[in-house]
PDB file of N, CA and C in Angstrom:
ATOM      1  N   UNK A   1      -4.806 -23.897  35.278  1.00  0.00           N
ATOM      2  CA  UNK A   1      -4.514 -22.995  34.193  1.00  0.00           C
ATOM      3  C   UNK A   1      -4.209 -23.815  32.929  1.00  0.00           C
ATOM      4  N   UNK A   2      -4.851 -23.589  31.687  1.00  0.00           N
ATOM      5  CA  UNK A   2      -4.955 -23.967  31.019  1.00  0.00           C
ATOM      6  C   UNK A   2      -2.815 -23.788  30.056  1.00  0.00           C
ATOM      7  N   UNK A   3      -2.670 -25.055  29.516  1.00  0.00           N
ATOM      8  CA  UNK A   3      -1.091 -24.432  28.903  1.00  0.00           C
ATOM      9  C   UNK A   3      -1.902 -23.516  26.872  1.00  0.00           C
ATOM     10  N   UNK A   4      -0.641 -23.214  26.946  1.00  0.00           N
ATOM     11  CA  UNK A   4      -1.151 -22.087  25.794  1.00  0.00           C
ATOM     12  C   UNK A   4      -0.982 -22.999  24.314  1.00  0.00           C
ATOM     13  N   UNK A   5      -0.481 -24.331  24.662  1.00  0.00           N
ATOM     14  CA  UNK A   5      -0.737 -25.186  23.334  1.00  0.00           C
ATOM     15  C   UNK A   5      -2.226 -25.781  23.688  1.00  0.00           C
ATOM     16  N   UNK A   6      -3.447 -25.935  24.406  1.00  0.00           N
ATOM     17  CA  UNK A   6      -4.531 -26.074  24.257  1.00  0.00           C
ATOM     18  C   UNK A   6      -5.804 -24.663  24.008  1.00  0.00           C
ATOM     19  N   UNK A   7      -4.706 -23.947  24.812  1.00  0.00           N
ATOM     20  CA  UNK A   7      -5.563 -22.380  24.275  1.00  0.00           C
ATOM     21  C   UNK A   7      -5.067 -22.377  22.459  1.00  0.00           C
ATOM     22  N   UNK A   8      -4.602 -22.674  21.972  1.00  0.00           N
ATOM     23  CA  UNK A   8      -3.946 -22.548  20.832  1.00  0.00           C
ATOM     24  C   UNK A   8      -4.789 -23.619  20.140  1.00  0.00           C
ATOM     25  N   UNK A   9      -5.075 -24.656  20.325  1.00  0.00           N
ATOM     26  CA  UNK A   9      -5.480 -25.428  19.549  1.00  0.00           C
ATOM     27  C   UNK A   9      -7.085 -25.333  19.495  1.00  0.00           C
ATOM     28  N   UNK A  10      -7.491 -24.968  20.758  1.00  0.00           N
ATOM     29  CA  UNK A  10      -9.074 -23.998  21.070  1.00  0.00           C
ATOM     30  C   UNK A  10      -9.709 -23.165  20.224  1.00  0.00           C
ATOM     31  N   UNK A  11      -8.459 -21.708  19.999  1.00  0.00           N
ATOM     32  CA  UNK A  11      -8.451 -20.998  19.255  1.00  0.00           C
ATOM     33  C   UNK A  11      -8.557 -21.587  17.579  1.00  0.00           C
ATOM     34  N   UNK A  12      -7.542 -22.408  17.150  1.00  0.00           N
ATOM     35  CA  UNK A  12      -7.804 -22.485  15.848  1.00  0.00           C
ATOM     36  C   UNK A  12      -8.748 -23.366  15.625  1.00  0.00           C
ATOM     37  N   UNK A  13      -9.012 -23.986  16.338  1.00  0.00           N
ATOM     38  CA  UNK A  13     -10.592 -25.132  15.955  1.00  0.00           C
ATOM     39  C   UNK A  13     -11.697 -23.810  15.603  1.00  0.00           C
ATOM     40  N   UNK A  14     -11.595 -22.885  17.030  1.00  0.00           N
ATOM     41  CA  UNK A  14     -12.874 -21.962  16.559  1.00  0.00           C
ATOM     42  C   UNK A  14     -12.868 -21.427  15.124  1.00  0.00           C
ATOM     43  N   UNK A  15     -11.402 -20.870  15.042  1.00  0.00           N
ATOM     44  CA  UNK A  15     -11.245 -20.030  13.894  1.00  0.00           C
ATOM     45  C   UNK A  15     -11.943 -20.786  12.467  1.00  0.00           C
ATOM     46  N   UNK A  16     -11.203 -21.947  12.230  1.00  0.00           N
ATOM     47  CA  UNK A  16     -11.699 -23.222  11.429  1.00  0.00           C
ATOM     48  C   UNK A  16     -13.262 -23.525  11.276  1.00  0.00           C
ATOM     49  N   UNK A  17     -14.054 -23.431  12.688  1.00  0.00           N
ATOM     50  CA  UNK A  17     -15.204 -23.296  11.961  1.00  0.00           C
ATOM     51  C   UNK A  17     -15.844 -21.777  11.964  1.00  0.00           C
ATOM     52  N   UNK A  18     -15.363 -21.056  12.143  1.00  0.00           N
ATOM     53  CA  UNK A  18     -15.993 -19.818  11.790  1.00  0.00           C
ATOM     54  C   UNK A  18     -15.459 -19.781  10.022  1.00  0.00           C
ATOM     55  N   UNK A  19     -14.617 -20.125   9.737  1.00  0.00           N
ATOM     56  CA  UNK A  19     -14.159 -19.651   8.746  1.00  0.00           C
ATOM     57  C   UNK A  19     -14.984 -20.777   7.820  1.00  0.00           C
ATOM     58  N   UNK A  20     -15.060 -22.056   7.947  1.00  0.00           N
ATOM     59  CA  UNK A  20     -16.226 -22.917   7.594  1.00  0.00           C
ATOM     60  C   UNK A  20     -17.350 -22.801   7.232  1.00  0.00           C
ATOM     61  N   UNK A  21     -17.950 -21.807   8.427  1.00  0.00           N
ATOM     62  CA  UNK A  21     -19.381 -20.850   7.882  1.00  0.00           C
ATOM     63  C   UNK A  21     -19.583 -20.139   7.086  1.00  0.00           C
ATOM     64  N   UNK A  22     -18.337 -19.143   7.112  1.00  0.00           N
ATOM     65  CA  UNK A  22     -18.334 -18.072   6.161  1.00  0.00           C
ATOM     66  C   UNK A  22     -18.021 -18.464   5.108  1.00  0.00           C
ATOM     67  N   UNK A  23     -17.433 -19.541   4.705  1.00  0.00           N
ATOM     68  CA  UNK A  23     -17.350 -20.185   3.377  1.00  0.00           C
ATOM     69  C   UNK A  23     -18.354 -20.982   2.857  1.00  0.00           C
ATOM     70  N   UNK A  24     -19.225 -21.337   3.759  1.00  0.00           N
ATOM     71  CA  UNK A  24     -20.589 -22.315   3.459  1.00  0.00           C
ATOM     72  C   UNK A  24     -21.424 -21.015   2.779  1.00  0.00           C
ATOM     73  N   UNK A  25     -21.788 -19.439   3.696  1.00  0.00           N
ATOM     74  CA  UNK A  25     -22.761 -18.877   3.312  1.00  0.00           C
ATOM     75  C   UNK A  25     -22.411 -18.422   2.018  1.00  0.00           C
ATOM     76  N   UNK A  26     -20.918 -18.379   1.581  1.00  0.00           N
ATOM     77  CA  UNK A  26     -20.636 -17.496   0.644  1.00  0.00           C
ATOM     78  C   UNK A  26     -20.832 -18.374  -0.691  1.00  0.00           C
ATOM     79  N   UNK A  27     -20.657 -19.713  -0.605  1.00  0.00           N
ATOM     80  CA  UNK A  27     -21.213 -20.677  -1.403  1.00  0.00           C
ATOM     81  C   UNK A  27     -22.343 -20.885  -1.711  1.00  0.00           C
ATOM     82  N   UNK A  28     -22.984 -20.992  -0.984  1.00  0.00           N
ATOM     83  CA  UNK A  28     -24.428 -20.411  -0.759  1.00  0.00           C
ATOM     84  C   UNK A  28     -25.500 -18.815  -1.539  1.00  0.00           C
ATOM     85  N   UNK A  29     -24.538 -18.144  -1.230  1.00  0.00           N
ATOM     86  CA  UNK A  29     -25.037 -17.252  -1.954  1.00  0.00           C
ATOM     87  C   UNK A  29     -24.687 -16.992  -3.479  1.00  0.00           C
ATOM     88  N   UNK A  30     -23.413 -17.188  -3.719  1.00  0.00           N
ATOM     89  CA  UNK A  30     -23.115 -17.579  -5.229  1.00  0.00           C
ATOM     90  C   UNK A  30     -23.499 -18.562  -6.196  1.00  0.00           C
ATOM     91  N   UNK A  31     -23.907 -19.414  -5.085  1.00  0.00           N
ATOM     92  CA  UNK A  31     -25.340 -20.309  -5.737  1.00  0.00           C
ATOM     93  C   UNK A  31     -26.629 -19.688  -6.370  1.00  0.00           C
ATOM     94  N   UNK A  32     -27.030 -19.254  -5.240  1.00  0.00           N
ATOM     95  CA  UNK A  32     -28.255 -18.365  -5.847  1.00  0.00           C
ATOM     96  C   UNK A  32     -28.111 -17.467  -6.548  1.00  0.00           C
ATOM     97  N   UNK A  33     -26.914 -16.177  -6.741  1.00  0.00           N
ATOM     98  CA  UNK A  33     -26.588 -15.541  -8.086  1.00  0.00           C
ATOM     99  C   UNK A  33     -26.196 -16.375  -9.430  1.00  0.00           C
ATOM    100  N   UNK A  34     -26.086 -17.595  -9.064  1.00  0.00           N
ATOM    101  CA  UNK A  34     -26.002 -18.337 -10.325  1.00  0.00           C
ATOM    102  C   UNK A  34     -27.184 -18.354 -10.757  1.00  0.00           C
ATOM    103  N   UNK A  35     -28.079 -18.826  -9.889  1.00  0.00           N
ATOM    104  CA  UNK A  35     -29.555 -19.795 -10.576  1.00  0.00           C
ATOM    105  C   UNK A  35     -30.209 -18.489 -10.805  1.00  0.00           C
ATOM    106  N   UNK A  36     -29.930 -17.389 -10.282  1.00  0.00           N
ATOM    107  CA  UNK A  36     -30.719 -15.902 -11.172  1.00  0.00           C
ATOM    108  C   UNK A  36     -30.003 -15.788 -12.440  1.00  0.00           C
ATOM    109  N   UNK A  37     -28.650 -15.945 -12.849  1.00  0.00           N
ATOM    110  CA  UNK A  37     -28.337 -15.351 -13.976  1.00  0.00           C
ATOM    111  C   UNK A  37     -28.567 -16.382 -14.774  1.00  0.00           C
ATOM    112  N   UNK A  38     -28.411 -17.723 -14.313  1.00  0.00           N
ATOM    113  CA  UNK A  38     -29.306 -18.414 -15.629  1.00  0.00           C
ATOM    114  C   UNK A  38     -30.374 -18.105 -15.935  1.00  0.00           C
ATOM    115  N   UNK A  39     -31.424 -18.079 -14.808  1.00  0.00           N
ATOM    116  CA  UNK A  39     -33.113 -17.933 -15.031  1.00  0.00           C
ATOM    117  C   UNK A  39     -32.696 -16.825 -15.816  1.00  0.00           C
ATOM    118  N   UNK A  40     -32.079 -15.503 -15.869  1.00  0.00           N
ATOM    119  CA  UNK A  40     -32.800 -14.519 -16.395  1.00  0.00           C
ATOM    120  C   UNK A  40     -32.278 -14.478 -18.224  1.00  0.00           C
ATOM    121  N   UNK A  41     -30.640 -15.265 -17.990  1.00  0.00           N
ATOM    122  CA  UNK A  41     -30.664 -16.398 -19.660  1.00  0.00           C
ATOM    123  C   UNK A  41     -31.640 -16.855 -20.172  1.00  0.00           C
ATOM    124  N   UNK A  42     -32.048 -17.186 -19.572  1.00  0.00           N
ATOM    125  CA  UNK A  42     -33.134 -18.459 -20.143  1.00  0.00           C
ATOM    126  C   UNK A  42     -34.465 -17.504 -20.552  1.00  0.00           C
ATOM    127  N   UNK A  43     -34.860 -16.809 -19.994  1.00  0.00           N
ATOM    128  CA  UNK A  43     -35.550 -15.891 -19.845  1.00  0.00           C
ATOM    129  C   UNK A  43     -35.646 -14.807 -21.407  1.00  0.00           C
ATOM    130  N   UNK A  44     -34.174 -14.509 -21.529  1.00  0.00           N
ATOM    131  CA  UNK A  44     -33.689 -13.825 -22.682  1.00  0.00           C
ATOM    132  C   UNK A  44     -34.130 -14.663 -24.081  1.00  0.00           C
ATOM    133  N   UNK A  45     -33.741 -15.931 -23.778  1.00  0.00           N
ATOM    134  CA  UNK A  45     -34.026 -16.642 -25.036  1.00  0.00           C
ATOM    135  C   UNK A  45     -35.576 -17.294 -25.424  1.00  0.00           C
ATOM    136  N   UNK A  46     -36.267 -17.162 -24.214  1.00  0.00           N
ATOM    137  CA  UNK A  46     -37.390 -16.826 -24.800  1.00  0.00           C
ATOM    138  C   UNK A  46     -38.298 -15.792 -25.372  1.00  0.00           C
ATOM    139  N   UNK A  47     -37.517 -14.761 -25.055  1.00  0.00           N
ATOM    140  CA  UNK A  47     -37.789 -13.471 -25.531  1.00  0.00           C
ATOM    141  C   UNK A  47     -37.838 -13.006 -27.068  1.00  0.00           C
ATOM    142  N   UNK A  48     -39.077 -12.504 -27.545  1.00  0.00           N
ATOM    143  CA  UNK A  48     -39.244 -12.679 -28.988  1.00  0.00           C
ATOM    144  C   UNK A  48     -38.520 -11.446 -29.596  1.00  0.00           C
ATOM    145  N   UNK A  49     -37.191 -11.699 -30.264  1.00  0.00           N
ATOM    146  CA  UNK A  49     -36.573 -10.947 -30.992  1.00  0.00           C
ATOM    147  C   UNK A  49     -36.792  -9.880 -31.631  1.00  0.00           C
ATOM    148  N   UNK A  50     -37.841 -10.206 -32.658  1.00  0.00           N
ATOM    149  CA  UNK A  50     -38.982  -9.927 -33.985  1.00  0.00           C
ATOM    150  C   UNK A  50     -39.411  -8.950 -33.217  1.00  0.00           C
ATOM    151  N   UNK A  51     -39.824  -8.378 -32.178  1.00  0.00           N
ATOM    152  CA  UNK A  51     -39.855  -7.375 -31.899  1.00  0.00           C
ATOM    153  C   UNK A  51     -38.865  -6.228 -31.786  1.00  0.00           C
ATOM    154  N   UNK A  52     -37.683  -6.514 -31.153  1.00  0.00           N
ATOM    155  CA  UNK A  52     -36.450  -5.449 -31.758  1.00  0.00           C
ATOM    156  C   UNK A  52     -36.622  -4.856 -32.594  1.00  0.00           C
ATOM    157  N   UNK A  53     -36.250  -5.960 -33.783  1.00  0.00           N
ATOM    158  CA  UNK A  53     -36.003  -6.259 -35.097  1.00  0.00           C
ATOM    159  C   UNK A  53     -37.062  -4.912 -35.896  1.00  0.00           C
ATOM    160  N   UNK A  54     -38.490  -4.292 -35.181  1.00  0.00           N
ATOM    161  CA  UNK A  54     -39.031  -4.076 -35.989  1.00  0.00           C
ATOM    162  C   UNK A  54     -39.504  -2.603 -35.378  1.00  0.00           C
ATOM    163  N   UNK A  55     -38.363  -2.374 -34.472  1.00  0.00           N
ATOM    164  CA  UNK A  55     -38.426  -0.723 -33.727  1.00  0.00           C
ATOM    165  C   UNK A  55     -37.654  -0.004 -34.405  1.00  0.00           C
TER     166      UNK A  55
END
């Protein structure tokens, strides 16, 4: 039978990398909402004004 300070230390290793993952994907994905809201910056400023301007 296992004592409950290795079930304990079992437990939080798992927890640690689950929680590892979920912080990798979430990095991960706020990455890629970055590199869209630049692209679509960037995007804006190539966008010819002079047209607004003349509606």
């Amino acid at each position: 039978m296992e004592s409950m300070w290795t079930v304990g230390a079992w437990d939080n290793m798992h927890l640690w990398e689950v929680s590892v993952e979920i912080l990798r994907q979430l990095v991960e994905k706020f990455e890629e909402e970055l590199n869209a809201a630049f692209a679509s910056i960037f995007t804006l400023n190539d966008f010819d004004f002079d047209i607004l301007r003349n509606e």
